[in-house]
PDB file of N, CA and C in Angstrom:
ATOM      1  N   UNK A   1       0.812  -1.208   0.000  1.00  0.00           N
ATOM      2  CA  UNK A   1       0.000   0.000   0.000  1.00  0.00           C
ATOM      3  C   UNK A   1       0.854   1.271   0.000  1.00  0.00           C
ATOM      4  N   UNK A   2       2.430   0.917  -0.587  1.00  0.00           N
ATOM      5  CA  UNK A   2       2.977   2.423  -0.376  1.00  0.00           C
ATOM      6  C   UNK A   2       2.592   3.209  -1.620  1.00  0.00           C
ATOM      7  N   UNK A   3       3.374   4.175  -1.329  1.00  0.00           N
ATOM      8  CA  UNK A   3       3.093   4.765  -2.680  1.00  0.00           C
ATOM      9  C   UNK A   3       4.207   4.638  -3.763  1.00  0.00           C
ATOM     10  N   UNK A   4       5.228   3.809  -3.734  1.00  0.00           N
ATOM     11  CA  UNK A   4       5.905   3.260  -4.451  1.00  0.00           C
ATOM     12  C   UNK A   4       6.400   1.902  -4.278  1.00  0.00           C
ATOM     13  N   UNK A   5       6.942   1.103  -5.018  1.00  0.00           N
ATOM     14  CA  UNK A   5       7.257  -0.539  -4.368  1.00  0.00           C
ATOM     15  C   UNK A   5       8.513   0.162  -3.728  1.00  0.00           C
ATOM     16  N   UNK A   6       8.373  -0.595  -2.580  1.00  0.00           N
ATOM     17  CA  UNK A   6       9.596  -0.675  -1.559  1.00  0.00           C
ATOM     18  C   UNK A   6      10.664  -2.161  -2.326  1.00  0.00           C
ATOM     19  N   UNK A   7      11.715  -1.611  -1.794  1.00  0.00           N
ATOM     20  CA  UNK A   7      13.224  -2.498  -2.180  1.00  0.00           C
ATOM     21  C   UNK A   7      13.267  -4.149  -1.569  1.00  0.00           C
ATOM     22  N   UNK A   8      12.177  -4.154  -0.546  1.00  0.00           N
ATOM     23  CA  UNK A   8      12.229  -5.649  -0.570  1.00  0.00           C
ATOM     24  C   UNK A   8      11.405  -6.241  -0.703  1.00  0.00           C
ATOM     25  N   UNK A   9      10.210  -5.767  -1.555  1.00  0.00           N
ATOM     26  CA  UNK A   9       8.677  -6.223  -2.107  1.00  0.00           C
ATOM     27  C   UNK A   9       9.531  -5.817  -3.556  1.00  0.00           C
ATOM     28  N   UNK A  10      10.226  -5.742  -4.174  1.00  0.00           N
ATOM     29  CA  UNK A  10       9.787  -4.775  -5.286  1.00  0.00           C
ATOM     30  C   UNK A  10       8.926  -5.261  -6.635  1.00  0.00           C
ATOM     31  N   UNK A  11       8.946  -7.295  -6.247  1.00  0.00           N
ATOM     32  CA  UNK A  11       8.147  -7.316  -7.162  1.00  0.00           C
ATOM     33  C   UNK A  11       6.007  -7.104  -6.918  1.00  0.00           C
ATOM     34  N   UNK A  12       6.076  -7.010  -6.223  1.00  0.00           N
ATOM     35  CA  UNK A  12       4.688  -6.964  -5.473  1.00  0.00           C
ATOM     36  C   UNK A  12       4.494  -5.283  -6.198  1.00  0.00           C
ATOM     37  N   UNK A  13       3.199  -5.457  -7.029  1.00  0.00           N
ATOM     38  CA  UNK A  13       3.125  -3.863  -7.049  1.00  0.00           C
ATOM     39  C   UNK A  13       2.201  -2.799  -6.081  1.00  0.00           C
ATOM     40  N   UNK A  14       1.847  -2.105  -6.490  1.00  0.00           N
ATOM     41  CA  UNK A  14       1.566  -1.177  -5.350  1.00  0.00           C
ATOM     42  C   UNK A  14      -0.263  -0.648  -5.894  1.00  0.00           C
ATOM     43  N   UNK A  15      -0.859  -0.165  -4.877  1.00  0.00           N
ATOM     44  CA  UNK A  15      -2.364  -0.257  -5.065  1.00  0.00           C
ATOM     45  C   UNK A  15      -2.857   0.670  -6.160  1.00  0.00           C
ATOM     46  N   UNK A  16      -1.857   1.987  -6.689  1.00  0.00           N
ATOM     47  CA  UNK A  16      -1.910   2.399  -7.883  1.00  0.00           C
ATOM     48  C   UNK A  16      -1.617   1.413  -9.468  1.00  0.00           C
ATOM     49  N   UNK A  17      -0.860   0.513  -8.442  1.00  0.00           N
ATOM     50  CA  UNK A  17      -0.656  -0.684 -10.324  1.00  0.00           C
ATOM     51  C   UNK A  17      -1.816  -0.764 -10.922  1.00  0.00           C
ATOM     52  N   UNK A  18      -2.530  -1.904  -9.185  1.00  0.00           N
ATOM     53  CA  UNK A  18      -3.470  -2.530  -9.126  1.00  0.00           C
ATOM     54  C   UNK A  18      -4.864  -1.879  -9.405  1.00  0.00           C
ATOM     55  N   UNK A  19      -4.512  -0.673  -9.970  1.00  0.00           N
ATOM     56  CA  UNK A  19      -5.967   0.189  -9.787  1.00  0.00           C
ATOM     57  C   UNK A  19      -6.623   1.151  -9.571  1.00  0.00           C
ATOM     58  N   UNK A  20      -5.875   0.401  -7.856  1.00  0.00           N
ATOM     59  CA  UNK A  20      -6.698   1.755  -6.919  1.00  0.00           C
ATOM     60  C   UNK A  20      -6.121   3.051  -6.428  1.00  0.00           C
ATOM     61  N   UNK A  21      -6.571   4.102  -7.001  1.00  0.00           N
ATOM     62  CA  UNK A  21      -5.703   5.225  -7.642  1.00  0.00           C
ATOM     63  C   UNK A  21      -5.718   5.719  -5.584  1.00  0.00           C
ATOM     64  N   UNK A  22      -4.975   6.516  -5.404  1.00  0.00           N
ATOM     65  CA  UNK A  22      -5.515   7.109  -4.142  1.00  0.00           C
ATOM     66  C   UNK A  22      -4.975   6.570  -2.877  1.00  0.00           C
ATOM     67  N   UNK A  23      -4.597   5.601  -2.558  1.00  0.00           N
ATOM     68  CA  UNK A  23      -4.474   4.333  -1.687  1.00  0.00           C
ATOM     69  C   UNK A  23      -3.351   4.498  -1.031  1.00  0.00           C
ATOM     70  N   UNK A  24      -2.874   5.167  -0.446  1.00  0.00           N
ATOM     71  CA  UNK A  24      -1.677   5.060   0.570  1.00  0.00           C
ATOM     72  C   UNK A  24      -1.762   4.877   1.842  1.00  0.00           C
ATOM     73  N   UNK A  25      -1.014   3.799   2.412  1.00  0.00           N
ATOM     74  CA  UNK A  25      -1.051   3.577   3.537  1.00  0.00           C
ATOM     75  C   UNK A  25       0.100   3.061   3.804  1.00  0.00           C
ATOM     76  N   UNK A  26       0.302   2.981   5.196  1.00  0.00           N
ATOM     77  CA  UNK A  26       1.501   2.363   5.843  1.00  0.00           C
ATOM     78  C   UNK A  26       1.830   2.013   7.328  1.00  0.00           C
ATOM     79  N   UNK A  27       2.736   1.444   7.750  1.00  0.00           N
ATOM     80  CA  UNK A  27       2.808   1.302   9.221  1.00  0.00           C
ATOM     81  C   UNK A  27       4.199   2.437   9.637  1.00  0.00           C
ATOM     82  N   UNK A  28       4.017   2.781  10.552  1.00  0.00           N
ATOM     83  CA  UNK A  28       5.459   3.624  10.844  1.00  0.00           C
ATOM     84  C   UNK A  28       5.863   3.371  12.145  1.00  0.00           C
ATOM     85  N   UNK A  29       6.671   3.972  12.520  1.00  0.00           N
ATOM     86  CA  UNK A  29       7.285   3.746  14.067  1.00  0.00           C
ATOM     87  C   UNK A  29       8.328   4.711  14.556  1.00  0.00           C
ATOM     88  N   UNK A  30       8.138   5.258  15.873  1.00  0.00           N
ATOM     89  CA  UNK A  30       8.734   6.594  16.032  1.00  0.00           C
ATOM     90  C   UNK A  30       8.944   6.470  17.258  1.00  0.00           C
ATOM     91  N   UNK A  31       9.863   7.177  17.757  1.00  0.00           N
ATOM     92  CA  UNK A  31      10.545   7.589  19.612  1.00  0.00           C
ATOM     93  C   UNK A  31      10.031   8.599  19.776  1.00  0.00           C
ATOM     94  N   UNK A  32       9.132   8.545  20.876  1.00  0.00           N
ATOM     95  CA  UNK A  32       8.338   9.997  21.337  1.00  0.00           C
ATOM     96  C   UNK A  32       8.976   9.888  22.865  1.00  0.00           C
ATOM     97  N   UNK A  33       9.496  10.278  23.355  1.00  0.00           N
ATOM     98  CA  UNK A  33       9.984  11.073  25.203  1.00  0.00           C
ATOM     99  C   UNK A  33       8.515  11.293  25.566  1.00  0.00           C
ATOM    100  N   UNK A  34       8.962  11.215  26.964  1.00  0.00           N
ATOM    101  CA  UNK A  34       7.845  11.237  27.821  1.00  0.00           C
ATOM    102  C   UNK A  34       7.319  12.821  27.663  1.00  0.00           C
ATOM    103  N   UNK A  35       6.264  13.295  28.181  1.00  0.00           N
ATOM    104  CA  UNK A  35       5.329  14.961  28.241  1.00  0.00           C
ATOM    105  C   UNK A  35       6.843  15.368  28.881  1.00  0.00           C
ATOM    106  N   UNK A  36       7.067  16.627  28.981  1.00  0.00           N
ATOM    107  CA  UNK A  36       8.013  17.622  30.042  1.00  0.00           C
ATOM    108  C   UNK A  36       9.121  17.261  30.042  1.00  0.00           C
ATOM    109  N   UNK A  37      10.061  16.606  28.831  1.00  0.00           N
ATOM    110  CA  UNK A  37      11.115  16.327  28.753  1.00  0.00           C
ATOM    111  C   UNK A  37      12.001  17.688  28.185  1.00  0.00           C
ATOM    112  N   UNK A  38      13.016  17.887  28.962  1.00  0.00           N
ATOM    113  CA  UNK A  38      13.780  18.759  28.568  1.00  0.00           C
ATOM    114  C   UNK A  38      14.180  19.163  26.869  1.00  0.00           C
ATOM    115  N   UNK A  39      13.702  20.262  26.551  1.00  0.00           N
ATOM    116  CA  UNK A  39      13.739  20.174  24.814  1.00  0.00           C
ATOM    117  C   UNK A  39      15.095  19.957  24.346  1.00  0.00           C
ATOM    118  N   UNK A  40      16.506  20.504  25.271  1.00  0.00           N
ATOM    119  CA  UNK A  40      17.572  19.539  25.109  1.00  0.00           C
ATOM    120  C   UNK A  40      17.593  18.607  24.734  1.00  0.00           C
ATOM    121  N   UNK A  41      17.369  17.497  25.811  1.00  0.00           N
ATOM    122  CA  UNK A  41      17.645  16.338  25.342  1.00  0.00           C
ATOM    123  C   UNK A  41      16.739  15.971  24.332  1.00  0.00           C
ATOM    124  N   UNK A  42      15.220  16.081  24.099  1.00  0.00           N
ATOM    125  CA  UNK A  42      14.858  15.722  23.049  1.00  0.00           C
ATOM    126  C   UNK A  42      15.781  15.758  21.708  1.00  0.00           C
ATOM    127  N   UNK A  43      16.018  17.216  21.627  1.00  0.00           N
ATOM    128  CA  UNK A  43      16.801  17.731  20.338  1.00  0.00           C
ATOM    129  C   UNK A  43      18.079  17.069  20.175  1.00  0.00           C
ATOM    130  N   UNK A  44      18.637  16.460  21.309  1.00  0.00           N
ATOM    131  CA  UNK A  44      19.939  15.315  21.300  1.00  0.00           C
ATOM    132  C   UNK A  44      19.770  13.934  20.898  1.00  0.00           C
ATOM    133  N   UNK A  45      18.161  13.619  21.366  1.00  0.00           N
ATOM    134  CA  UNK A  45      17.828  12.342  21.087  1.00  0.00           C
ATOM    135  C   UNK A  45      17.714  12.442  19.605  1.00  0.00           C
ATOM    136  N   UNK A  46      17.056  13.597  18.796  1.00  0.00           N
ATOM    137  CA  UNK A  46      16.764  13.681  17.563  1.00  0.00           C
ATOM    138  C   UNK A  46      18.172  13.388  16.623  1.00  0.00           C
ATOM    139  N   UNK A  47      18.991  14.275  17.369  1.00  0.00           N
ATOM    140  CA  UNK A  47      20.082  14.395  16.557  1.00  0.00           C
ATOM    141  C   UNK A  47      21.080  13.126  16.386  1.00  0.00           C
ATOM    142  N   UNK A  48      21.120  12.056  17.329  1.00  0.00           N
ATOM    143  CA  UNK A  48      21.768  11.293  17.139  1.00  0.00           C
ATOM    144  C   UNK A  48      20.933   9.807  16.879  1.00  0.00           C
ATOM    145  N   UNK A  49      19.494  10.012  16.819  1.00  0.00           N
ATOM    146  CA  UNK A  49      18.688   8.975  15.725  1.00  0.00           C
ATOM    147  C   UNK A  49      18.675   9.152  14.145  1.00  0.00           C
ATOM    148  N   UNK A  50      18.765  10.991  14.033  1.00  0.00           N
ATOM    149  CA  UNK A  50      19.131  11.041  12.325  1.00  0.00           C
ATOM    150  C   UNK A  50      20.625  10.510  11.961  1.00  0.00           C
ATOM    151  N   UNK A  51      21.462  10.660  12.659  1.00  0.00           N
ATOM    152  CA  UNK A  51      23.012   9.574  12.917  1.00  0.00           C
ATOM    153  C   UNK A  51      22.743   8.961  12.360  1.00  0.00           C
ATOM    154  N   UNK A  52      22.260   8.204  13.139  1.00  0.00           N
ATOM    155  CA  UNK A  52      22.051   6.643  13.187  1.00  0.00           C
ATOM    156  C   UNK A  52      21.305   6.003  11.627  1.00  0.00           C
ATOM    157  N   UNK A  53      20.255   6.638  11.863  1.00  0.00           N
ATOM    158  CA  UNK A  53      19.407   6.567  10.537  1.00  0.00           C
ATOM    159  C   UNK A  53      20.528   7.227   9.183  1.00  0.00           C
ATOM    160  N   UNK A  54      21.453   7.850   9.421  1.00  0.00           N
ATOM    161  CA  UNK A  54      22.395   7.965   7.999  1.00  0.00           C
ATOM    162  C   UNK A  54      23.245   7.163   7.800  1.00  0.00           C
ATOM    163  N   UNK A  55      23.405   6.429   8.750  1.00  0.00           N
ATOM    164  CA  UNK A  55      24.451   5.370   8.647  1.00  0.00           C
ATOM    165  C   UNK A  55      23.996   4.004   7.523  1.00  0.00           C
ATOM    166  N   UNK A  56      25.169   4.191   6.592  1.00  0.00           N
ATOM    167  CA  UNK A  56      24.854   2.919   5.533  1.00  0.00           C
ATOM    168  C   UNK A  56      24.144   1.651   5.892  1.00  0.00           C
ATOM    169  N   UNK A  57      24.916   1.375   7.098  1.00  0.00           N
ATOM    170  CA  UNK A  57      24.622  -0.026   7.271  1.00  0.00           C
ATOM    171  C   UNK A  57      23.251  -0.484   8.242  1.00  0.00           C
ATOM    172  N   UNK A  58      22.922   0.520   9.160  1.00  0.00           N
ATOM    173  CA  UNK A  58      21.446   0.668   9.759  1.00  0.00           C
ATOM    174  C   UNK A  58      20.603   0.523   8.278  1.00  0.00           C
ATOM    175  N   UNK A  59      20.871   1.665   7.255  1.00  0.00           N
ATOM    176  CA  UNK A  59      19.732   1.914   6.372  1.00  0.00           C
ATOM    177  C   UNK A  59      19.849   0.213   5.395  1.00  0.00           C
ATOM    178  N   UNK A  60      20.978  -0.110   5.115  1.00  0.00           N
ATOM    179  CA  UNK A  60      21.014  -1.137   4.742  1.00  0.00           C
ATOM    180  C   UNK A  60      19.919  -2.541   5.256  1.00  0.00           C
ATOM    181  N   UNK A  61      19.815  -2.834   6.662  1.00  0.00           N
ATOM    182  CA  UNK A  61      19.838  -3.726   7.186  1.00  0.00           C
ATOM    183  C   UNK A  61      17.637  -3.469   7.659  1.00  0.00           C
ATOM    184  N   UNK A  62      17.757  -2.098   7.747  1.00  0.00           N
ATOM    185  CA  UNK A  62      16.161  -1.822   7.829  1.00  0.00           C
ATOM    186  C   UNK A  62      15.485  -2.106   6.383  1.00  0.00           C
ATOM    187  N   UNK A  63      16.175  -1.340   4.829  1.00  0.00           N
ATOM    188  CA  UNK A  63      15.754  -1.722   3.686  1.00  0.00           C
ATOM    189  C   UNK A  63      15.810  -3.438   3.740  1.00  0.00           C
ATOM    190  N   UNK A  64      16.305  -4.550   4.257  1.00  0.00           N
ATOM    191  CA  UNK A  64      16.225  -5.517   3.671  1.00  0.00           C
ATOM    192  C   UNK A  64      14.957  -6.039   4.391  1.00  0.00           C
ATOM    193  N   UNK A  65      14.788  -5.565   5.353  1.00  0.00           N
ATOM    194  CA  UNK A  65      13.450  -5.648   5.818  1.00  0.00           C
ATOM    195  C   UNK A  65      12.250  -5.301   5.614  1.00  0.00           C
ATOM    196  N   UNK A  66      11.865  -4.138   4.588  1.00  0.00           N
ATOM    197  CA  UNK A  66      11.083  -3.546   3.986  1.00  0.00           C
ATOM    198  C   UNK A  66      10.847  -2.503   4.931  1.00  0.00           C
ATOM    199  N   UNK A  67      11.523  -1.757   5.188  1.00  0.00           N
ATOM    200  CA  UNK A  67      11.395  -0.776   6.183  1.00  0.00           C
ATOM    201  C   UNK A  67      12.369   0.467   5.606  1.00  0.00           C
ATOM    202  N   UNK A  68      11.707   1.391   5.146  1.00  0.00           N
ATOM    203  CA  UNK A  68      12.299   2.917   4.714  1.00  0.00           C
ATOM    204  C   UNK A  68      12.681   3.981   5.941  1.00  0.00           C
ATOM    205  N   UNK A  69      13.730   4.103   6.546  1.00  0.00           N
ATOM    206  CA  UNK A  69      13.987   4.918   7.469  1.00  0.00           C
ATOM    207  C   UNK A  69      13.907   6.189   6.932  1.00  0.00           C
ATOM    208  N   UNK A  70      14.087   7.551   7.850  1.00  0.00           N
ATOM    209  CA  UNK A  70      13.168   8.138   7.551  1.00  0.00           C
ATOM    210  C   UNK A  70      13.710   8.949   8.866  1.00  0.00           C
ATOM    211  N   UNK A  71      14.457  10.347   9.314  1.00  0.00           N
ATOM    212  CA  UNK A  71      14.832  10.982  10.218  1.00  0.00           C
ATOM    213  C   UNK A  71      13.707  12.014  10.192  1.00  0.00           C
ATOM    214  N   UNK A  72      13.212  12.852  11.608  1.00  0.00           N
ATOM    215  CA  UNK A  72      12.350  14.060  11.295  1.00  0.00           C
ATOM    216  C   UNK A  72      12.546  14.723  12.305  1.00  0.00           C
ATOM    217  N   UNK A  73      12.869  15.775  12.033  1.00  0.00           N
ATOM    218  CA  UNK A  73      12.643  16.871  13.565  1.00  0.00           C
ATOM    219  C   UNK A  73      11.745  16.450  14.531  1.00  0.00           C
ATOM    220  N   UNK A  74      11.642  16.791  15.337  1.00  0.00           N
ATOM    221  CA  UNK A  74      10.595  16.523  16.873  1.00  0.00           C
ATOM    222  C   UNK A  74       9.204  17.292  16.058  1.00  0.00           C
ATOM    223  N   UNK A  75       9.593  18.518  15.463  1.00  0.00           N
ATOM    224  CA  UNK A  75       8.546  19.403  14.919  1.00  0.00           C
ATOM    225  C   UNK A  75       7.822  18.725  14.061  1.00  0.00           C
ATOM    226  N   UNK A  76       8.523  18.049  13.123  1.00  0.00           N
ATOM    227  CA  UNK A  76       8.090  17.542  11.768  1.00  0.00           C
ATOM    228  C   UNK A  76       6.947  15.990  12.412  1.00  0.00           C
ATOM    229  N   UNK A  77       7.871  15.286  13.187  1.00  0.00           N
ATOM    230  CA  UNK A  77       7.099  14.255  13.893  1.00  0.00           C
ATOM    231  C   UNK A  77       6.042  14.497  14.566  1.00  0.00           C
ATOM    232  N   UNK A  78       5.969  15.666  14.807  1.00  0.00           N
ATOM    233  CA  UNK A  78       4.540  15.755  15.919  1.00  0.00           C
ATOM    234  C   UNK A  78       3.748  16.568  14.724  1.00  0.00           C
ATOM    235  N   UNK A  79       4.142  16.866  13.792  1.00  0.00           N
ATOM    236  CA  UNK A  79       3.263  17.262  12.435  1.00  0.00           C
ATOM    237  C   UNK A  79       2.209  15.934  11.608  1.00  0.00           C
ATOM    238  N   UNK A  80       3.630  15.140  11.458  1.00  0.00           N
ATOM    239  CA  UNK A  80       3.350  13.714  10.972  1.00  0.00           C
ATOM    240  C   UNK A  80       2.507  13.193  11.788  1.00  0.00           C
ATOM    241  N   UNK A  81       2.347  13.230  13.319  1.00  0.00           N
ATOM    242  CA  UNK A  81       1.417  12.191  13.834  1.00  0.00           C
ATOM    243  C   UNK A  81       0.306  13.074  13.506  1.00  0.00           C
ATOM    244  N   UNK A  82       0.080  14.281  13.778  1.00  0.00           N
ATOM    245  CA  UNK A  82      -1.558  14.786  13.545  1.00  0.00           C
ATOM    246  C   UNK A  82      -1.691  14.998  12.701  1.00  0.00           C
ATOM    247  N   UNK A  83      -1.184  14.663  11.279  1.00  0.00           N
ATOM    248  CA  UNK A  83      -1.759  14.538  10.244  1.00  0.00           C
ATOM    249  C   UNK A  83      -2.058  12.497   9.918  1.00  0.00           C
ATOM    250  N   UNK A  84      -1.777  11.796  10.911  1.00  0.00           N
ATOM    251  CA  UNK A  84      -1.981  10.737  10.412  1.00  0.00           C
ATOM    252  C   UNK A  84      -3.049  10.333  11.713  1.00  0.00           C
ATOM    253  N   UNK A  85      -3.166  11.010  12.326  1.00  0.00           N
ATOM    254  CA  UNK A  85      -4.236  11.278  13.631  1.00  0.00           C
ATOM    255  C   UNK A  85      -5.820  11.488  12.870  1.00  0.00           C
ATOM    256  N   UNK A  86      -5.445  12.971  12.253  1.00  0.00           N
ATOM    257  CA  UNK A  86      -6.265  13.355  11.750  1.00  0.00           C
ATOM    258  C   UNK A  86      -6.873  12.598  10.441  1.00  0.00           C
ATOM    259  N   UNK A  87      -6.368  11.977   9.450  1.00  0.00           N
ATOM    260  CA  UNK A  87      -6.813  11.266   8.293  1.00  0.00           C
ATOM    261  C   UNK A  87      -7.054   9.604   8.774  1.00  0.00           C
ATOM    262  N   UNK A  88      -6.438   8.884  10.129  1.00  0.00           N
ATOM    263  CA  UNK A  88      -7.277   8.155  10.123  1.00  0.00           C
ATOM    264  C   UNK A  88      -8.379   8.040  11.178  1.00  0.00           C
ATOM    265  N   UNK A  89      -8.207   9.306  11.946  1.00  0.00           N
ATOM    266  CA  UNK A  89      -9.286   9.548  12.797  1.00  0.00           C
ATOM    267  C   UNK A  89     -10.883   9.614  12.058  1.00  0.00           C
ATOM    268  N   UNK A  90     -10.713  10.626  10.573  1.00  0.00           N
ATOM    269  CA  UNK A  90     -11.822  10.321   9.883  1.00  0.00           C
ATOM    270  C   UNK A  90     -12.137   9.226   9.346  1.00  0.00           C
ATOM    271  N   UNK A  91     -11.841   8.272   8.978  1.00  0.00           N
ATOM    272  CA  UNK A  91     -11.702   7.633   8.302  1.00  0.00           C
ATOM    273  C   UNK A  91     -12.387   6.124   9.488  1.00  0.00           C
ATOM    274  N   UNK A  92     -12.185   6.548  10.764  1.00  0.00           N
ATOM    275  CA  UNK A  92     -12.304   5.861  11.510  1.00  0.00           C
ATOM    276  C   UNK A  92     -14.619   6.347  12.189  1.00  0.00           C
ATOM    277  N   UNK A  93     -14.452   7.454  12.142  1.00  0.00           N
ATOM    278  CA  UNK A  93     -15.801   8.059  12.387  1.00  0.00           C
ATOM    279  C   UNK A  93     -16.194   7.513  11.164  1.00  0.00           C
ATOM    280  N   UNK A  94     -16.038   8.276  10.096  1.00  0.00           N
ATOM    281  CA  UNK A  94     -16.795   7.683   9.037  1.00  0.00           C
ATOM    282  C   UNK A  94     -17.694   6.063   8.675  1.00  0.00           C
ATOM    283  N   UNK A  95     -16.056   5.375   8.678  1.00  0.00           N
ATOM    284  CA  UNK A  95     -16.886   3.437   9.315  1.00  0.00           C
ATOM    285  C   UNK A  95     -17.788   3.135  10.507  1.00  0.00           C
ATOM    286  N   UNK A  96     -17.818   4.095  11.658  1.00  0.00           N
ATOM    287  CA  UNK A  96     -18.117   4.154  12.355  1.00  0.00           C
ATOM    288  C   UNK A  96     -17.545   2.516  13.177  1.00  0.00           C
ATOM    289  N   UNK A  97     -16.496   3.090  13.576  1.00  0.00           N
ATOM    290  CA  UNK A  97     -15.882   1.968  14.580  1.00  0.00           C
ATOM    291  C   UNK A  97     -15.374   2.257  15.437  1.00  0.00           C
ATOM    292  N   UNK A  98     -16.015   1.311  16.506  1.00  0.00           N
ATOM    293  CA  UNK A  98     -16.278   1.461  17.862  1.00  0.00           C
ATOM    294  C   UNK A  98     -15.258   0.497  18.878  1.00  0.00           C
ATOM    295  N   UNK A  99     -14.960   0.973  19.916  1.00  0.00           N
ATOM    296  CA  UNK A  99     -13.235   0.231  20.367  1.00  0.00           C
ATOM    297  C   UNK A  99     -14.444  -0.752  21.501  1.00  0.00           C
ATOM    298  N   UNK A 100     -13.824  -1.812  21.435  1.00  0.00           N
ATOM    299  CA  UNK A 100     -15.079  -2.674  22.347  1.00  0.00           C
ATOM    300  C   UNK A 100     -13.895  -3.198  23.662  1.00  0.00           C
TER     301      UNK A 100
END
């Protein structure tokens, strides 16, 4: 469901091949610090996960997994979650589904 074939699906195509124009989705995964954490260290934690994440052989070893790393400011990440808050929050009213 990305929006392009990823490097370790690449023969699997993607829901635009298949069709369905529109269709992006994905799973992600992110380090959020606890509420009232010193914006220091956040901004230290940031800085040495984009490190990490530039390093050949991390990016290497996540691509063989089908996993696109992906560094973001603290700013940009807390952008990214409420925009993925927000689109599947509707999406979630809309079906109308209910947490039991």
């Amino acid at each position: 469901t990305a929006k392009e074939r990823i490097p370790a699906a690449s023969d699997v195509p993607t829901m635009a091949e298949q069709g369905v124009a529109d269709f992006v989705s994905g799973t992600w995964a992110g380090l959020i610090a606890p509420a009232g954490t010193p914006k220091e260290i956040v901004d230290r934690f940031a800085r040495e996960i984009a490190k990490a994440l530039a390093n050949p052989k991390v990016i290497d070893q996540m691509e063989k997994t089908g996993v696109e790393p992906l560094a973001m400011t603290p700013d940009e990440f807390g952008r990214y979650i409420k925009r993925e808050y927000d689109t599947w929050g509707k999406v979630v009213k809309e079906a109308g589904i209910k947490a039991q």
